[in-house]
Protein backbone atom coordinates (compact mmCIF):
# COMPACT_ATOMS: atom_id res chain seq x y z
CA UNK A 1 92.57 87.77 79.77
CA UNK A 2 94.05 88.62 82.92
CA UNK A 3 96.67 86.87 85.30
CA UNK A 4 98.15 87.65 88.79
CA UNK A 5 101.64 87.07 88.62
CA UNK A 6 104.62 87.24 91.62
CA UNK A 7 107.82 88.69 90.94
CA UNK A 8 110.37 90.65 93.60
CA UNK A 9 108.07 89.42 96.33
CA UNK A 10 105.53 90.97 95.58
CA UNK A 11 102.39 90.02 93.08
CA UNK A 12 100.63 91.75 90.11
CA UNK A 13 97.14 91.97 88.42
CA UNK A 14 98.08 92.11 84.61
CA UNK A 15 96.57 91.89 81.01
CA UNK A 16 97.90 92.09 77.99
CA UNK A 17 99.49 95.44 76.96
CA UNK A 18 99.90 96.44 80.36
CA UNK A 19 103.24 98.03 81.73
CA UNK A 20 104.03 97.59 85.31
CA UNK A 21 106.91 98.91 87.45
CA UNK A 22 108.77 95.68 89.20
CA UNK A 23 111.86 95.35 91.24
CA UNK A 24 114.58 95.40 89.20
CA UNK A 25 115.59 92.42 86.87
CA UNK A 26 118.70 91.50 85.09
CA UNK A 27 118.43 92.16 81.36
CA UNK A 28 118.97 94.52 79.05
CA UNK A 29 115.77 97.01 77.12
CA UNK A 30 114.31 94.95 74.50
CA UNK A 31 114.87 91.39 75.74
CA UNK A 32 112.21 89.05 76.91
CA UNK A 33 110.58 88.08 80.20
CA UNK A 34 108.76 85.17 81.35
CA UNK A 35 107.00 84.88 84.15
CA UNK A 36 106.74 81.61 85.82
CA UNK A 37 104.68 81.86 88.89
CA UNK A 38 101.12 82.57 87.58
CA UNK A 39 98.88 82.67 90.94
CA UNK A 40 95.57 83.24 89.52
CA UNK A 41 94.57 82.99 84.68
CA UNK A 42 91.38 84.42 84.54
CA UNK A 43 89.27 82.87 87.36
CA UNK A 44 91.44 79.75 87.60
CA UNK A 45 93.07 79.52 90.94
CA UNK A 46 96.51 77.44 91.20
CA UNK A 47 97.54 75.43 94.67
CA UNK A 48 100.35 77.53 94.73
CA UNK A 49 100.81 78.21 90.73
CA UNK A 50 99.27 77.09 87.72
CA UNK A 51 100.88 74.65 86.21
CA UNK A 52 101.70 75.02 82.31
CA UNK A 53 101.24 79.02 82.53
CA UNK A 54 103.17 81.90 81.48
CA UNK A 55 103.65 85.62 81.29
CA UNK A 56 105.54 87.31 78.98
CA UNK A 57 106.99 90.64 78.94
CA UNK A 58 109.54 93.09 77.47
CA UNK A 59 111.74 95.08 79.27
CA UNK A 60 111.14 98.82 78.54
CA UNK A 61 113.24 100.27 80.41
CA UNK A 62 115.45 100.57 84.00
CA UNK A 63 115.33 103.22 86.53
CA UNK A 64 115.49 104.30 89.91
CA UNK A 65 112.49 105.67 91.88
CA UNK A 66 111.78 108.78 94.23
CA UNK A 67 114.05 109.39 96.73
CA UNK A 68 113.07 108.83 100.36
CA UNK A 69 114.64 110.39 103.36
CA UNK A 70 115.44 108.17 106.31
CA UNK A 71 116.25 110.36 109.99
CA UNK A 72 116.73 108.30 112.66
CA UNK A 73 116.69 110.25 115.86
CA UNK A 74 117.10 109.59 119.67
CA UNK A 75 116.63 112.28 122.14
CA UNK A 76 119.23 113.62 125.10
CA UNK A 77 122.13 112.44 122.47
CA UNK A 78 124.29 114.19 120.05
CA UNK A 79 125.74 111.30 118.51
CA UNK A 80 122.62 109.41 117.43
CA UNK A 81 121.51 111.87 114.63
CA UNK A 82 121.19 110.08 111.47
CA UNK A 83 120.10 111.19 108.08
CA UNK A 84 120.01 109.05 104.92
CA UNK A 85 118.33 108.60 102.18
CA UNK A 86 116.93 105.67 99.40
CA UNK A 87 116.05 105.51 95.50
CA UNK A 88 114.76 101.68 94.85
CA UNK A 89 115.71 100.45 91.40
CA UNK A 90 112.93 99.37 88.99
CA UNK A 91 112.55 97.86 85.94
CA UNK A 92 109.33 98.71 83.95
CA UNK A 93 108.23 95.63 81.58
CA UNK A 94 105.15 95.64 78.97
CA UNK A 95 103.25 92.74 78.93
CA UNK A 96 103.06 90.99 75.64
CA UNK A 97 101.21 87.69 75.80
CA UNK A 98 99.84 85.80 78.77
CA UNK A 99 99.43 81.78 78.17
């Protein structure tokens, strides 16, 4: 069985057993997700969820990702040099049961 689900703004294509990287969620590793907003069970199509449906997960583990590097640059200045960069935190859950 497969669902699409929508968590961190963003939505997912999952089954059961599958482990997806999301943006990060409270919680500790080991505790339980559910996931609310089901957009799509199987072939069924919700107007905007599906009513009655849920996704759960376990929470594996957190983390950060790889870092990106940010230069921001504009030319015939000194002073506008910039140079930063960015690790996004995730959160990578296991789906257990989808229902």
């Amino acid at each position: 069985m497969k669902a699409v689900i929508a968590t961190g703004g963003k939505q997912y294509l999952v089954e059961e057993g599958s482990i997806i990287y999301v943006e990060k969620l409270n919680g500790e590793v080991g505790d339980k997700v559910t996931f609310d907003e089901v957009l799509m069970l199987d072939k069924k199509v919700g107007t905007p969820n599906i009513k009655g449906a849920k996704v759960l997960g376990e929470i594996v583990k957190h983390g950060k990702g790889e870092k990106i590097k940010i230069f921001k640059y504009k030319p015939n200045t000194t002073s506008t040099r910039k140079k930063q960069g960015h690790r996004q935190p995730y959160t990578k859950v296991e789906i257990k049961s989808i229902g």
